[in-house]
N, C-alpha and C. Protein backbone atom coordinates (compact mmCIF):
# COMPACT_ATOMS: atom_id res chain seq x y z
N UNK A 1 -9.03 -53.84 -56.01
CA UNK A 1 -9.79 -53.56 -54.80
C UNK A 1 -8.89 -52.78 -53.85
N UNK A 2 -9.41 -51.43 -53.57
CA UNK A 2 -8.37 -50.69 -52.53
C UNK A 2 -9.67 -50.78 -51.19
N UNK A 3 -8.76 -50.87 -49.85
CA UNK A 3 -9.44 -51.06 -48.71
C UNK A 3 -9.17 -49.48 -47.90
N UNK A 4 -10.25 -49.38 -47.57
CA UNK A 4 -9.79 -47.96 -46.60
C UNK A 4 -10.77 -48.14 -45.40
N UNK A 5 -10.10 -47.50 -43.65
CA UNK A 5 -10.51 -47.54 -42.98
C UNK A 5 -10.96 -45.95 -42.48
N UNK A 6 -11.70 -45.43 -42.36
CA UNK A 6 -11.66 -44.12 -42.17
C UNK A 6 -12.64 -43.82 -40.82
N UNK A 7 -12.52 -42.49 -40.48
CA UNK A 7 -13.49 -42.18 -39.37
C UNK A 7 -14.66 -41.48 -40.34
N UNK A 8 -16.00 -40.80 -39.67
CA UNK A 8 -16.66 -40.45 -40.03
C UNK A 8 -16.66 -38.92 -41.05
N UNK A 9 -15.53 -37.76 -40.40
CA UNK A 9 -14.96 -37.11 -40.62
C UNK A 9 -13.68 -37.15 -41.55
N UNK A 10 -13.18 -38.25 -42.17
CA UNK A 10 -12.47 -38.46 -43.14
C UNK A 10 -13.11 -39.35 -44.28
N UNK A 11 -14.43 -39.24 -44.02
CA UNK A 11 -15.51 -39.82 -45.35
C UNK A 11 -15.22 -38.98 -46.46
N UNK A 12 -15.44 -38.88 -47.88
CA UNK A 12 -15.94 -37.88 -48.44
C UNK A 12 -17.19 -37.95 -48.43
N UNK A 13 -17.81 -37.42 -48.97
CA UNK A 13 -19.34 -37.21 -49.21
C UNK A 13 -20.03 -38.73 -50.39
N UNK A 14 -18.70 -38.63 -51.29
CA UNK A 14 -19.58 -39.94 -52.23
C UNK A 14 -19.34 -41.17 -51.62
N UNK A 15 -18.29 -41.30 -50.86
CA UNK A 15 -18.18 -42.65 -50.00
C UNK A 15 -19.32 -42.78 -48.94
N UNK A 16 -19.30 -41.91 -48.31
CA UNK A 16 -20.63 -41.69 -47.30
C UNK A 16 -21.90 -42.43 -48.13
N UNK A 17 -22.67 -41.12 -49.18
CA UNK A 17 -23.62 -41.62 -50.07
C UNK A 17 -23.10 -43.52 -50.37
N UNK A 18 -22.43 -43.74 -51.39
CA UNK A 18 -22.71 -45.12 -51.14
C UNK A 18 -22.90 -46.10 -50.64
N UNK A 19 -22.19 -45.65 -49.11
CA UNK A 19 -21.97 -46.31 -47.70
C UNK A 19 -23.58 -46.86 -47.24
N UNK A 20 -24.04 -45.41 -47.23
CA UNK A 20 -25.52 -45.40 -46.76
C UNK A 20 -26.42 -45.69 -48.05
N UNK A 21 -25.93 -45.77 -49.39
CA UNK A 21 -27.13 -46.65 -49.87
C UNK A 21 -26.71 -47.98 -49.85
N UNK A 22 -25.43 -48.79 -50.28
CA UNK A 22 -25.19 -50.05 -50.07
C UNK A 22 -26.29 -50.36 -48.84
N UNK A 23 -26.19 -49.93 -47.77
CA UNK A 23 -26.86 -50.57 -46.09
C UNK A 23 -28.37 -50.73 -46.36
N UNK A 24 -29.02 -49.17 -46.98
CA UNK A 24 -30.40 -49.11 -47.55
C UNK A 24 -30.89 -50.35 -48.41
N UNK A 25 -29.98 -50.49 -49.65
CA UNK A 25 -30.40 -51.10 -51.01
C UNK A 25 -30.39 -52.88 -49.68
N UNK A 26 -29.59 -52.99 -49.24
CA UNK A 26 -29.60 -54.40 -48.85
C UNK A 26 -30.07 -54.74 -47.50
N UNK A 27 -29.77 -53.73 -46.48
CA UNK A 27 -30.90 -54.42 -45.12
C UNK A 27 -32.44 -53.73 -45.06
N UNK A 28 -32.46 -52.48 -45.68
CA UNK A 28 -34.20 -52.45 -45.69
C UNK A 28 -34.68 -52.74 -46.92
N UNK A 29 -34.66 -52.77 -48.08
CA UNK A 29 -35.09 -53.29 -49.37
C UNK A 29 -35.25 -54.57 -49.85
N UNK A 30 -33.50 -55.30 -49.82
CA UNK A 30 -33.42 -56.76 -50.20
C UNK A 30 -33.68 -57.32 -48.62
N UNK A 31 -33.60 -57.28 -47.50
CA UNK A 31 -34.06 -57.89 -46.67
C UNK A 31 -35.69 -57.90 -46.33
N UNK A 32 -36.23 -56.42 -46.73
CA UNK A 32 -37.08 -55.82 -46.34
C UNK A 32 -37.98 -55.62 -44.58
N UNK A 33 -36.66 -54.72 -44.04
CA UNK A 33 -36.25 -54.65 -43.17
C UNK A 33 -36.54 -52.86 -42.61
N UNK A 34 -37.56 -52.07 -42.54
CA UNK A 34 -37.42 -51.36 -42.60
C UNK A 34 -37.15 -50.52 -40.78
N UNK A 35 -36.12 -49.63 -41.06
CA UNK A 35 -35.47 -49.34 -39.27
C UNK A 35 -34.75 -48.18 -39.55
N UNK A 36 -34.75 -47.58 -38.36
CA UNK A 36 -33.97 -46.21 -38.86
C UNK A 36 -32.25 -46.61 -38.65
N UNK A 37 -31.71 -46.82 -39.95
CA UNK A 37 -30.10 -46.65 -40.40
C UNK A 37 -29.46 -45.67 -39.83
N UNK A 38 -29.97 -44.77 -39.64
CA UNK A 38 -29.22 -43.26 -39.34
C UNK A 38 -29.22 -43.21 -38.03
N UNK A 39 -29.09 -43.74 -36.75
CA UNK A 39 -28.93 -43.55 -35.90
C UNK A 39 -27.95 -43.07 -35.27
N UNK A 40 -27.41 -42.08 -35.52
CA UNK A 40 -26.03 -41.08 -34.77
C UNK A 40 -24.67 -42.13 -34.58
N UNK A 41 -24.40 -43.29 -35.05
CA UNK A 41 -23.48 -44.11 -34.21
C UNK A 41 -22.23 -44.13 -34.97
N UNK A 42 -22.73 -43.51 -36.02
CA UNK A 42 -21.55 -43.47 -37.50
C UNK A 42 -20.69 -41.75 -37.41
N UNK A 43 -21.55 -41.01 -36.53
CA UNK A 43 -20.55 -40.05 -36.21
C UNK A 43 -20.15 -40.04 -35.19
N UNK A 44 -19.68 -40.99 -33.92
CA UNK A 44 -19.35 -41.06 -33.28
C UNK A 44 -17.80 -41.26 -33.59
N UNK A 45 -16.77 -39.89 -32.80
CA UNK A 45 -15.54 -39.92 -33.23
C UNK A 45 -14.11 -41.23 -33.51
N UNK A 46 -14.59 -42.11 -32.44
CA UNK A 46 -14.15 -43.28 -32.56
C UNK A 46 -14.33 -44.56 -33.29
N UNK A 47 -15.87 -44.43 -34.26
CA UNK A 47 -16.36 -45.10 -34.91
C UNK A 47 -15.50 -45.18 -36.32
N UNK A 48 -14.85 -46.26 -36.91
CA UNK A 48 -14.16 -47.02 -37.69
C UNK A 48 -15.31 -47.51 -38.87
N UNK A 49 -15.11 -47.08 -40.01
CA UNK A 49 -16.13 -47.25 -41.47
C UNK A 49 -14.70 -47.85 -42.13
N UNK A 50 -14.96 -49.27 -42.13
CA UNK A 50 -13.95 -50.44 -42.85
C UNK A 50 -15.13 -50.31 -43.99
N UNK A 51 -14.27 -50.21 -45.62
CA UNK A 51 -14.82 -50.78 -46.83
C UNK A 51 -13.53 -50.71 -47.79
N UNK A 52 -13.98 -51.30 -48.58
CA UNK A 52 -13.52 -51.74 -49.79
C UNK A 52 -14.32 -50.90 -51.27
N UNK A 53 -13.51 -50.51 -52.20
CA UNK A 53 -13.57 -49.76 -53.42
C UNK A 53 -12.86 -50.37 -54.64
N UNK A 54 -13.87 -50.69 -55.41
CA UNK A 54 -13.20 -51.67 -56.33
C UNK A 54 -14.37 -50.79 -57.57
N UNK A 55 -13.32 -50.03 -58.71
CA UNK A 55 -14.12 -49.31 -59.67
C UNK A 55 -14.66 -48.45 -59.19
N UNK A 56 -14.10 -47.65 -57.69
CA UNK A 56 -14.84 -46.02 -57.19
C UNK A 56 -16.39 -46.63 -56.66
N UNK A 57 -16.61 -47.82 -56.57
CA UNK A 57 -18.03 -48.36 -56.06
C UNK A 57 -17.52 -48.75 -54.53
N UNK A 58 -18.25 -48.60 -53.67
CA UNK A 58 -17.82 -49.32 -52.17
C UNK A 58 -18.57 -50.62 -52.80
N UNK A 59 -17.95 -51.61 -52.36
CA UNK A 59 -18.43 -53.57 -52.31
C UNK A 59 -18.54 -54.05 -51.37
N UNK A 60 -17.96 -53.41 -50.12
CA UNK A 60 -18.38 -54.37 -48.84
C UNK A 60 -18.14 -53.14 -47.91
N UNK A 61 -18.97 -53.24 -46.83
CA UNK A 61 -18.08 -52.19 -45.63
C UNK A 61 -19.26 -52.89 -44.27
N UNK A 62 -18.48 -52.22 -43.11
CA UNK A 62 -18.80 -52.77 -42.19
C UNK A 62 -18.29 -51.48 -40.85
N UNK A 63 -19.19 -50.95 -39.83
CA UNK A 63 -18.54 -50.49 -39.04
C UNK A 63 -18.31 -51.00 -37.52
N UNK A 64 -16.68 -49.81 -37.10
CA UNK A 64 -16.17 -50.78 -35.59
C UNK A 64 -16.92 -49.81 -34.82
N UNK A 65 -16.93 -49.95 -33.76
CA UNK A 65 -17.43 -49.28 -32.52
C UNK A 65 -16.23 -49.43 -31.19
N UNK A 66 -15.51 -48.28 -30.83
CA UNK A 66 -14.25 -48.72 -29.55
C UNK A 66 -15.05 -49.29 -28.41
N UNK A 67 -14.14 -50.01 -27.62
CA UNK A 67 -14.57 -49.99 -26.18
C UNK A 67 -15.65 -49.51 -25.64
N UNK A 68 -14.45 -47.68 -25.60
CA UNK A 68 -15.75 -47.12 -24.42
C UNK A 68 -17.05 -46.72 -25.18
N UNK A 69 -17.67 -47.37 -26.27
CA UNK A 69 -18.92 -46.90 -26.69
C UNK A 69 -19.75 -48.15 -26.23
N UNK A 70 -19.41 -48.82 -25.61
CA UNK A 70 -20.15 -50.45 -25.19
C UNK A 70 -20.21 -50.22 -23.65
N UNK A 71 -21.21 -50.72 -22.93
CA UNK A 71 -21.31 -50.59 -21.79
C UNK A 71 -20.58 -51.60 -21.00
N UNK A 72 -20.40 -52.59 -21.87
CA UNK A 72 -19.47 -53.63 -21.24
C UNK A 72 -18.12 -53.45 -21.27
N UNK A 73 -17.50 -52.59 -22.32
CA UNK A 73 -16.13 -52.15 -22.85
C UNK A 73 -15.49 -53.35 -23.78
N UNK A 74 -16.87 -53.40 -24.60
CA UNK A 74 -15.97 -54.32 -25.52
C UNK A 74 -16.09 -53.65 -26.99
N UNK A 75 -15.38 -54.15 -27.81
CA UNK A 75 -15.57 -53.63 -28.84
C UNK A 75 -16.75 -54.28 -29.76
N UNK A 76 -17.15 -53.72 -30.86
CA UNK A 76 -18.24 -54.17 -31.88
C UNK A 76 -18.22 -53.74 -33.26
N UNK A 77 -18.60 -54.47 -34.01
CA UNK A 77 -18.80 -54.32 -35.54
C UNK A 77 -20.44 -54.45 -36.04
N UNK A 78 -20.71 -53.90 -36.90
CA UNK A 78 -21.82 -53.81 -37.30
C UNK A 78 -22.02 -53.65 -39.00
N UNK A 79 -23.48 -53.72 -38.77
CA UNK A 79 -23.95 -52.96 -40.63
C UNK A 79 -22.86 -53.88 -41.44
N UNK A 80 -22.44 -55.37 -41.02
CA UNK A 80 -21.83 -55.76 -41.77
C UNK A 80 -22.39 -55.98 -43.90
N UNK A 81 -21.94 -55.90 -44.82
CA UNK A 81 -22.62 -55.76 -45.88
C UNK A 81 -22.17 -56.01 -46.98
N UNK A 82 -22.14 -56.52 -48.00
CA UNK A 82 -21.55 -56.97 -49.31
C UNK A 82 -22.79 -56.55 -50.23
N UNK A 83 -22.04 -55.62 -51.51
CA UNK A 83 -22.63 -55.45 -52.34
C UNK A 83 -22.98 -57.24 -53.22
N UNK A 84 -24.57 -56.84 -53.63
CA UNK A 84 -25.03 -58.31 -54.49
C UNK A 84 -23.92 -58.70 -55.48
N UNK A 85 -23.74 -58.29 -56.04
CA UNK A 85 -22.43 -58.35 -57.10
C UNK A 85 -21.15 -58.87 -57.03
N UNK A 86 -20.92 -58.42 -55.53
CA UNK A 86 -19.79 -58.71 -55.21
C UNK A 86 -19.78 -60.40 -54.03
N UNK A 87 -21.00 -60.59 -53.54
CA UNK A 87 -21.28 -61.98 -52.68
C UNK A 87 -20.68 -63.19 -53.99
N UNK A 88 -20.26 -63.83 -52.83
CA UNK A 88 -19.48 -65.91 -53.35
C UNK A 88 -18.38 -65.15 -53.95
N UNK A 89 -17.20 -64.47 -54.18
CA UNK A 89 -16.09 -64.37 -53.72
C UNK A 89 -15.36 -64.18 -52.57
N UNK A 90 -15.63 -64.46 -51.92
CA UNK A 90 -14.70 -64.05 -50.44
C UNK A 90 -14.46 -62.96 -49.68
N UNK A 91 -15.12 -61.91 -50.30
CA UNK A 91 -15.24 -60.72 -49.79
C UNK A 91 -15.61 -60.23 -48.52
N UNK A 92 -16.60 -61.20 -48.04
CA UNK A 92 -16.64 -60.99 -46.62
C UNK A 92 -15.95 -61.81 -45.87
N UNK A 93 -14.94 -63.13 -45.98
CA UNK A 93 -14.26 -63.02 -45.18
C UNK A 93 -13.10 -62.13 -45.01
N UNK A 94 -12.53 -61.28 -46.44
CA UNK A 94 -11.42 -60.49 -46.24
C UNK A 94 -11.94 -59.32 -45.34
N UNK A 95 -13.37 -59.10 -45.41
CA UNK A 95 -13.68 -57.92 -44.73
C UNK A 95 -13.79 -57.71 -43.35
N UNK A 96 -14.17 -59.33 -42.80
CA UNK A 96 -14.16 -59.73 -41.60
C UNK A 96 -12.66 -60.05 -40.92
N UNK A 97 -11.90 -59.98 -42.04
CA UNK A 97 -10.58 -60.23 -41.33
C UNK A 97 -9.69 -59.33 -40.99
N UNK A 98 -10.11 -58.40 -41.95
CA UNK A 98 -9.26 -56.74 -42.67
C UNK A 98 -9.70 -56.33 -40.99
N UNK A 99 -11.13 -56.29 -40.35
CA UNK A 99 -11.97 -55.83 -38.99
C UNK A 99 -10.90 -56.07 -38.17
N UNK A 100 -10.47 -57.51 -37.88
CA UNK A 100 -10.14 -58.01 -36.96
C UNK A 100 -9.07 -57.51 -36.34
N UNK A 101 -7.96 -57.41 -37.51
CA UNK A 101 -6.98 -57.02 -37.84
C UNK A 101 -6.67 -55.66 -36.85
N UNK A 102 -7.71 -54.98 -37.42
CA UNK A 102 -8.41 -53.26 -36.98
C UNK A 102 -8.04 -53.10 -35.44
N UNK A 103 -9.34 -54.12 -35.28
CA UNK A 103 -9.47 -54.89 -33.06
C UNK A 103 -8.02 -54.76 -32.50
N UNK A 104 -7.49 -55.91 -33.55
CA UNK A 104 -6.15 -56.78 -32.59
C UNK A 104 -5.24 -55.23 -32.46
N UNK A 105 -5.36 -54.57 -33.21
CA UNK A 105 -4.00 -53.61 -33.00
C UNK A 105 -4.58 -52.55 -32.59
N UNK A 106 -5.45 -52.25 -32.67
CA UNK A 106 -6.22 -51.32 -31.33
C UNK A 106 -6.27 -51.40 -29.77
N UNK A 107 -7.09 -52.79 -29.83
CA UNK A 107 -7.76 -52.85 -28.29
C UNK A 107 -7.29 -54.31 -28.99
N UNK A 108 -6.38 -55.02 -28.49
CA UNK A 108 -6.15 -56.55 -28.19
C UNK A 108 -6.35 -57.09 -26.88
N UNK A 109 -6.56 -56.06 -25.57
CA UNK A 109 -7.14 -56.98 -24.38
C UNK A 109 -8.35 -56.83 -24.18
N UNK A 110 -9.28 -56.04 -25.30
CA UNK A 110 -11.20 -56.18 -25.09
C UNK A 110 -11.80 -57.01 -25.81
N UNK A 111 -12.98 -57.96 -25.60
CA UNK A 111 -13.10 -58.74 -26.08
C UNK A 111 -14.26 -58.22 -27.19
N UNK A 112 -14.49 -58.78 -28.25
CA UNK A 112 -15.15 -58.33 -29.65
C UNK A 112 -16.85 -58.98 -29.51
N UNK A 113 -17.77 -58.18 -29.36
CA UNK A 113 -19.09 -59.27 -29.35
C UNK A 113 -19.51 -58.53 -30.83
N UNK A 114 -20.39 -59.58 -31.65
CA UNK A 114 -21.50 -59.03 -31.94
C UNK A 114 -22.91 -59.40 -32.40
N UNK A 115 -23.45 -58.77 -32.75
CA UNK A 115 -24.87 -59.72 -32.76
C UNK A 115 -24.97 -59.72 -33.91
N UNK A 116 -25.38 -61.24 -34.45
CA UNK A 116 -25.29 -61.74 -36.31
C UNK A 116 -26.43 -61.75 -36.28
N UNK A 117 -26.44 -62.33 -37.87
CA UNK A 117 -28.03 -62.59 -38.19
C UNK A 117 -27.44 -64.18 -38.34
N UNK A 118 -28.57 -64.75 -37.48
CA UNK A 118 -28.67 -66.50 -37.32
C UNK A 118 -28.17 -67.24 -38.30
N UNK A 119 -28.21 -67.20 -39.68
CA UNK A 119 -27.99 -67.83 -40.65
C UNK A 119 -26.66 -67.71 -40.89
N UNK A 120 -25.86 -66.82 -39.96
CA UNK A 120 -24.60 -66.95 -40.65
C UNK A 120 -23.31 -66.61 -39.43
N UNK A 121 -24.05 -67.97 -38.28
CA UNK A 121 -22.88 -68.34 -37.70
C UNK A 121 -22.19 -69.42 -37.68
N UNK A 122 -21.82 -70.01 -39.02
CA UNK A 122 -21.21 -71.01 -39.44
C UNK A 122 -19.84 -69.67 -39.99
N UNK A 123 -20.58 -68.69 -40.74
CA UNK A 123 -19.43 -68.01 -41.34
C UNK A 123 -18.47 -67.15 -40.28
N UNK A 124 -19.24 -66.52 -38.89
CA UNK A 124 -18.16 -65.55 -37.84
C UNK A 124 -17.41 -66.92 -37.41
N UNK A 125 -18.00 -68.30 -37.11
CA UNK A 125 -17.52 -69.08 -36.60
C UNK A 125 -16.06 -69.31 -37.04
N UNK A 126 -15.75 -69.37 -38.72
CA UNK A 126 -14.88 -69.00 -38.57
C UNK A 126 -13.72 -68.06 -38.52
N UNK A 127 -14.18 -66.85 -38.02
CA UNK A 127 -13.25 -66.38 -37.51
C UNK A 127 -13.01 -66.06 -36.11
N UNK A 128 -13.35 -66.58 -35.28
CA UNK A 128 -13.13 -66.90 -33.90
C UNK A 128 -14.25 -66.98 -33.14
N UNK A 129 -15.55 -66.80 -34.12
CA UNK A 129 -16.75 -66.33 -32.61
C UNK A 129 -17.23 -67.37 -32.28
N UNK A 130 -17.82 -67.35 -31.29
CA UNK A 130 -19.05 -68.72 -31.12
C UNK A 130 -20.08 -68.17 -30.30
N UNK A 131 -20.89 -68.63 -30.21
CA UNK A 131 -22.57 -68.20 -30.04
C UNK A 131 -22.29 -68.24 -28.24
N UNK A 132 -23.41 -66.57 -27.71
CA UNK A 132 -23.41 -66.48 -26.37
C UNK A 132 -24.77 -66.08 -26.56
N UNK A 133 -25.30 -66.85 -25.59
CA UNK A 133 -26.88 -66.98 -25.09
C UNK A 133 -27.79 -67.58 -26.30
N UNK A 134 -29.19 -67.16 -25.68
CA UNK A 134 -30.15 -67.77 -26.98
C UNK A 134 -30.23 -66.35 -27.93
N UNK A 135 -30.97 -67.51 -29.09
CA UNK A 135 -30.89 -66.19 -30.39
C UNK A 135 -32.25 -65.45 -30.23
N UNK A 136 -32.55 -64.45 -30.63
CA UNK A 136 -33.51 -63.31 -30.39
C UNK A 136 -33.95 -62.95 -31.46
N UNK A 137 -34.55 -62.02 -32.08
CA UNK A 137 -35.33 -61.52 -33.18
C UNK A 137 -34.84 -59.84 -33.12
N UNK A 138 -34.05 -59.30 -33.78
CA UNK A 138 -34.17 -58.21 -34.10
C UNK A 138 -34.27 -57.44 -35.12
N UNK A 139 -35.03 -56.41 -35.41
CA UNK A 139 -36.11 -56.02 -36.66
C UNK A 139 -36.58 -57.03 -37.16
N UNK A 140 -37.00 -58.33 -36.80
CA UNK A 140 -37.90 -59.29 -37.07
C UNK A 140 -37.03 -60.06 -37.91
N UNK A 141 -35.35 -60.15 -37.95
CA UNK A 141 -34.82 -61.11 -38.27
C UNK A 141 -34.01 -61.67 -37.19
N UNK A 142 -34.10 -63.26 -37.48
CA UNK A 142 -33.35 -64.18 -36.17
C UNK A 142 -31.95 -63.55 -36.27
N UNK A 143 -31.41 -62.97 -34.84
CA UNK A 143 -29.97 -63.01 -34.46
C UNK A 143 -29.36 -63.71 -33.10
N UNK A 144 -28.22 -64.13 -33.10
CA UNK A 144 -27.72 -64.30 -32.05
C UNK A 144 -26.20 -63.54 -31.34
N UNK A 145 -25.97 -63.43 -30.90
CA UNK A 145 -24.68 -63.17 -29.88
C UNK A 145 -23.59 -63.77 -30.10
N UNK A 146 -22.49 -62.98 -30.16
CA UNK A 146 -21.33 -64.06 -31.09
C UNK A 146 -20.36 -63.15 -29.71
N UNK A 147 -19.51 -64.04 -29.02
CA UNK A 147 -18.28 -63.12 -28.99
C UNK A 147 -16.95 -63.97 -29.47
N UNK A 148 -15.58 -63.30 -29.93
CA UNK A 148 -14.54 -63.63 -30.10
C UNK A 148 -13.46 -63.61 -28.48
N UNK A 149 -13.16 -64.60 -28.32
CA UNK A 149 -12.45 -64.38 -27.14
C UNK A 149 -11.04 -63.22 -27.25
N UNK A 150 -10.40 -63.04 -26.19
CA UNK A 150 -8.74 -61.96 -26.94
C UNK A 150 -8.38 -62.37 -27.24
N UNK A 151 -7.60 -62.27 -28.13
CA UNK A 151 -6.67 -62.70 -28.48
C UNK A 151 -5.31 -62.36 -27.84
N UNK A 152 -4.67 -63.23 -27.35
CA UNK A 152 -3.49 -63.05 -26.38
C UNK A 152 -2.20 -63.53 -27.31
């Protein structure tokens, strides 16, 4: 498994393509979730595309978002995702940690929010988040509000 963090502009083209079908095949298909994916936020110059390549296949990826793209100035992760194949090995916590990692040595005095899907804040829980406000419905699946405090 090789991990690479890249900007949008240091994609190639087949990492891209898998990037964006991994997200397709699993939040509008297997979730059946249908929303527009492509929303400009992945070429945003500061935007961070964390994945993993194991056999030239991406298996997990997830993107950061800096500071100043948050109105609050915090940072964020998103489109978190594990290929089917690759779920119940641990893959998403290395992926969630590989993120963190990302945060702490970037921006270590902004604080990290992001919004999960409900069912799986037992898993951000552990890695530092805990639930802010009530949970909400977005694209018609339950999420809630997670932030990680700084880490100092």
């Amino acid at each position: 498994m090789q991990w690479f963090s890249k900007t949008f502009a240091e994609l190639t083209s087949l990492e891209l393509y898998q990037i964006l079908k991994l997200r397709v095949d699993v939040f509008v298909v297997e979730q059946d979730c249908p929303y527009p994916d492509l929303d400009n936020l992945d070429l945003l110059p500061q935007t961070i595309h964390l994945f993993a390549l194991d056999n030239e296949q991406v298996s997990c990826y997830l993107r950061i978002f800096a500071p100043t793209n948050h109105p609050e100035a915090h940072v964020v992760f998103g489109r978190v995702v594990t290929a089917e194949s690759y779920r119940g090995q641990g893959l998403g916590h290395q992926l969630i940690s590989k993120a963190l990692q990302i945060i702490d040595s970037n921006w270590p005095e902004h604080l990290c929010h992001i919004s999960a899907q409900a069912h799986l804040n037992l898993f951000y829980a552990k890695h530092g988040f805990t639930q802010v406000g009530e949970g909400y419905l977005e694209d018609g699946i339950p999420h809630i509000g997670m932030d990680r405090v700084i880490n100092q």
